[in-house]
C-alpha atoms as a PDB file:
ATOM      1  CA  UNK A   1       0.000   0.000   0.000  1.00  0.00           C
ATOM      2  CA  UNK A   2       2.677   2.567  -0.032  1.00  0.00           C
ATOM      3  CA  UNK A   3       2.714   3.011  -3.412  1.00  0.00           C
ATOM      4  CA  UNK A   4      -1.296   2.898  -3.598  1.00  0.00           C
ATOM      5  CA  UNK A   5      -2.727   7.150  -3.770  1.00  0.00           C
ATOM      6  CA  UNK A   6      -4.006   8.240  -0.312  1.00  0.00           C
ATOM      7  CA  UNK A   7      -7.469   8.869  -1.943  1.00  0.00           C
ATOM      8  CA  UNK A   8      -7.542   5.200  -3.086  1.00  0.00           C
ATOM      9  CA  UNK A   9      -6.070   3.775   0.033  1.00  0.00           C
ATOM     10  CA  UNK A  10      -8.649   5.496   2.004  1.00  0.00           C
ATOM     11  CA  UNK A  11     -11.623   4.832  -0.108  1.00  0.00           C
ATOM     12  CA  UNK A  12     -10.263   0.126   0.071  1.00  0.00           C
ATOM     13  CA  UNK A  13     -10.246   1.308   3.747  1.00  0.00           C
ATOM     14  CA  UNK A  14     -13.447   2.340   4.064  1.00  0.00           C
ATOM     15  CA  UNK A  15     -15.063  -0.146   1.636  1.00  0.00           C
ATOM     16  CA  UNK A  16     -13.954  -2.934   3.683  1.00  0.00           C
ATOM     17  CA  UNK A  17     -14.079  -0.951   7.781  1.00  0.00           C
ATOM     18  CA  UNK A  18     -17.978  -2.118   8.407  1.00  0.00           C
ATOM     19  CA  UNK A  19     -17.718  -5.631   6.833  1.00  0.00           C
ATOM     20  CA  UNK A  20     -17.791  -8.457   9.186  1.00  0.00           C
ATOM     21  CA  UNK A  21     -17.540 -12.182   8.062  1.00  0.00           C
ATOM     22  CA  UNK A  22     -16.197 -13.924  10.396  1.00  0.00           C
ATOM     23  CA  UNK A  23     -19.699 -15.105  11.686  1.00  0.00           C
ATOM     24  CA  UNK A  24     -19.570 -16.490   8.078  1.00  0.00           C
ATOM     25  CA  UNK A  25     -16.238 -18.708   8.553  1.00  0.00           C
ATOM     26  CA  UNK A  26     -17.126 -21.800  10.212  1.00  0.00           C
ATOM     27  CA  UNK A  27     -19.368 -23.028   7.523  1.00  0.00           C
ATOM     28  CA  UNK A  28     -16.513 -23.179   5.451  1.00  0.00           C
ATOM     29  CA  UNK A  29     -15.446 -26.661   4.838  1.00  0.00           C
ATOM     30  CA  UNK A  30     -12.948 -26.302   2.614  1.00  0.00           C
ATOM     31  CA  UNK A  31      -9.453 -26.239   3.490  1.00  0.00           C
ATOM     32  CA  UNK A  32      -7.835 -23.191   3.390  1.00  0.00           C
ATOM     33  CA  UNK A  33      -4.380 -22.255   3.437  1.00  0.00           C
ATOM     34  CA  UNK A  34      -3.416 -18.570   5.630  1.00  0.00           C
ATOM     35  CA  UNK A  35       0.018 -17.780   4.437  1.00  0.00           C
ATOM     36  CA  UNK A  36       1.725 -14.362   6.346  1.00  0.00           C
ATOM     37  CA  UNK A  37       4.664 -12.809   7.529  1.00  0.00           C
ATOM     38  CA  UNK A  38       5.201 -13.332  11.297  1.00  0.00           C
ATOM     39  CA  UNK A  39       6.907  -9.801  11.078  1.00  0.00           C
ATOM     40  CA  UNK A  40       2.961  -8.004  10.161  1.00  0.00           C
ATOM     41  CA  UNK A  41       1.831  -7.833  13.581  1.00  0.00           C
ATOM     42  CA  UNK A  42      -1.672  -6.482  12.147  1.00  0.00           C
ATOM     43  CA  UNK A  43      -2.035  -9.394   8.914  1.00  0.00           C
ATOM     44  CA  UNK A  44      -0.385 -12.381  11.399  1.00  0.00           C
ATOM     45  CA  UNK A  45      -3.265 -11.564  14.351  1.00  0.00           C
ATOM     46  CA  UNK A  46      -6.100 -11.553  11.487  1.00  0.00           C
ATOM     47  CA  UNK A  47      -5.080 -14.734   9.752  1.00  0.00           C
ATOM     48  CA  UNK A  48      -4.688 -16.641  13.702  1.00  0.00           C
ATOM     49  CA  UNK A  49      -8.314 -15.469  14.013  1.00  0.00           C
ATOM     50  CA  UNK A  50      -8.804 -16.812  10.208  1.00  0.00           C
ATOM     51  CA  UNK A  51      -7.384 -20.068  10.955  1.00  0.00           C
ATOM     52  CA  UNK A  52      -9.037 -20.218  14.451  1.00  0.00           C
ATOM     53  CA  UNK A  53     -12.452 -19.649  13.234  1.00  0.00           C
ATOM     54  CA  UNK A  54     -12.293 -21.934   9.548  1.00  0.00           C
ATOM     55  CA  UNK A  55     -12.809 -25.469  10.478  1.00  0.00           C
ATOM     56  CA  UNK A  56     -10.244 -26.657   7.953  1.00  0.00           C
ATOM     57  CA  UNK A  57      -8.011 -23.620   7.927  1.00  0.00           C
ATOM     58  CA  UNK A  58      -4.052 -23.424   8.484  1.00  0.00           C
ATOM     59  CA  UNK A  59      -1.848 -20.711   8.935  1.00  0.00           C
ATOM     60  CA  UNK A  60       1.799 -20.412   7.669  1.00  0.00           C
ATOM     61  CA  UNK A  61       3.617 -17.743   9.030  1.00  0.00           C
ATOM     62  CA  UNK A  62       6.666 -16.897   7.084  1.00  0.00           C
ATOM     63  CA  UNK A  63       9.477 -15.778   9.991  1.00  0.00           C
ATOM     64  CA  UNK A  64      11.243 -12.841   9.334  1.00  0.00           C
ATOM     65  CA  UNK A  65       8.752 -11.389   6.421  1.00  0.00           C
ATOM     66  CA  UNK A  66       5.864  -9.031   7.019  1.00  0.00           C
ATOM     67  CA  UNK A  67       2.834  -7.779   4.764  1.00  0.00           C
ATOM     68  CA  UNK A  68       3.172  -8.833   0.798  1.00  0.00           C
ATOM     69  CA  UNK A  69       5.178 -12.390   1.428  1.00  0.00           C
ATOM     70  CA  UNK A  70       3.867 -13.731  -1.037  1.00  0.00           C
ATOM     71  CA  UNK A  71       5.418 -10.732  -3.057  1.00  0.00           C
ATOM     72  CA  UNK A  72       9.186 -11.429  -1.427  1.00  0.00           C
ATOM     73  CA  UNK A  73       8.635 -15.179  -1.288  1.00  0.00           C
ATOM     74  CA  UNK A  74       7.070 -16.395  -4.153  1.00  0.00           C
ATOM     75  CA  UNK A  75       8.747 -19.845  -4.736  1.00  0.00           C
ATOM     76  CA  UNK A  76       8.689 -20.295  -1.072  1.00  0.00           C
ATOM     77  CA  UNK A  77       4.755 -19.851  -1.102  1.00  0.00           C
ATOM     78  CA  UNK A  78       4.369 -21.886  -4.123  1.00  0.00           C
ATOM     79  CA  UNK A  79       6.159 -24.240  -2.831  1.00  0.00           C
ATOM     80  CA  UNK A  80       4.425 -24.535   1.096  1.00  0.00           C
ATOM     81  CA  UNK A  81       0.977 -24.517  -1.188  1.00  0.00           C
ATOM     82  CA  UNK A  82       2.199 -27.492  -3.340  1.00  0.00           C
ATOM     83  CA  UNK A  83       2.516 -29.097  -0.373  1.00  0.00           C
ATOM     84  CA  UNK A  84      -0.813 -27.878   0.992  1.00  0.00           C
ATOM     85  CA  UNK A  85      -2.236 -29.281  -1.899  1.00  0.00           C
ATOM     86  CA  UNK A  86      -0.979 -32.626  -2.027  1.00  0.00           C
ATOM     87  CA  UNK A  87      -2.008 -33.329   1.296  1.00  0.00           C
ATOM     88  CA  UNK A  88      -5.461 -32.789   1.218  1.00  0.00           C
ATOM     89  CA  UNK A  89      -5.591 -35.835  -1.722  1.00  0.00           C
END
């Protein structure tokens, strides 16, 4: 986001401040894979209440790494979903 305009920043902000799903999350039964940094104290405490609440949900947190790992890790993150994957077969 710090490349993302204030106006636009503000306006993702505000489209997404009143929205609350996580009532919705335990009737998800499909696995789901949480990847983060462990570094984004903000996007690690929202995925551990993501993976708390989904039934079949995991979290990967990514030491040393904060928002946008997916971003600075990409073959890592391929690679731990791969894996993710192939064990739900």
């Amino acid at each position: 986001m710090d490349r993302t305009p204030p106006d636009i920043a503000a306006a993702m902000h505000d489209c997404f401040e009143d929205v609350n799903t996580l009532p919705l999350l335990p009737s998800v039964t499909s696995p789901v894979l949480l990847l983060s940094g462990d570094k984004s104290s903000i996007a690690s405490a929202q995925q551990k209440t993501l993976a708390e609440t989904l039934p079949n949900g995991r979290l990967e947190l990514l030491s040393g790494y904060g928002h946008g790992v997916n971003l600075l890790q990409p073959e890592r993150c391929a690679r731990i979903a791969l894996e993710f994957w192939q064990g739900l077969t």
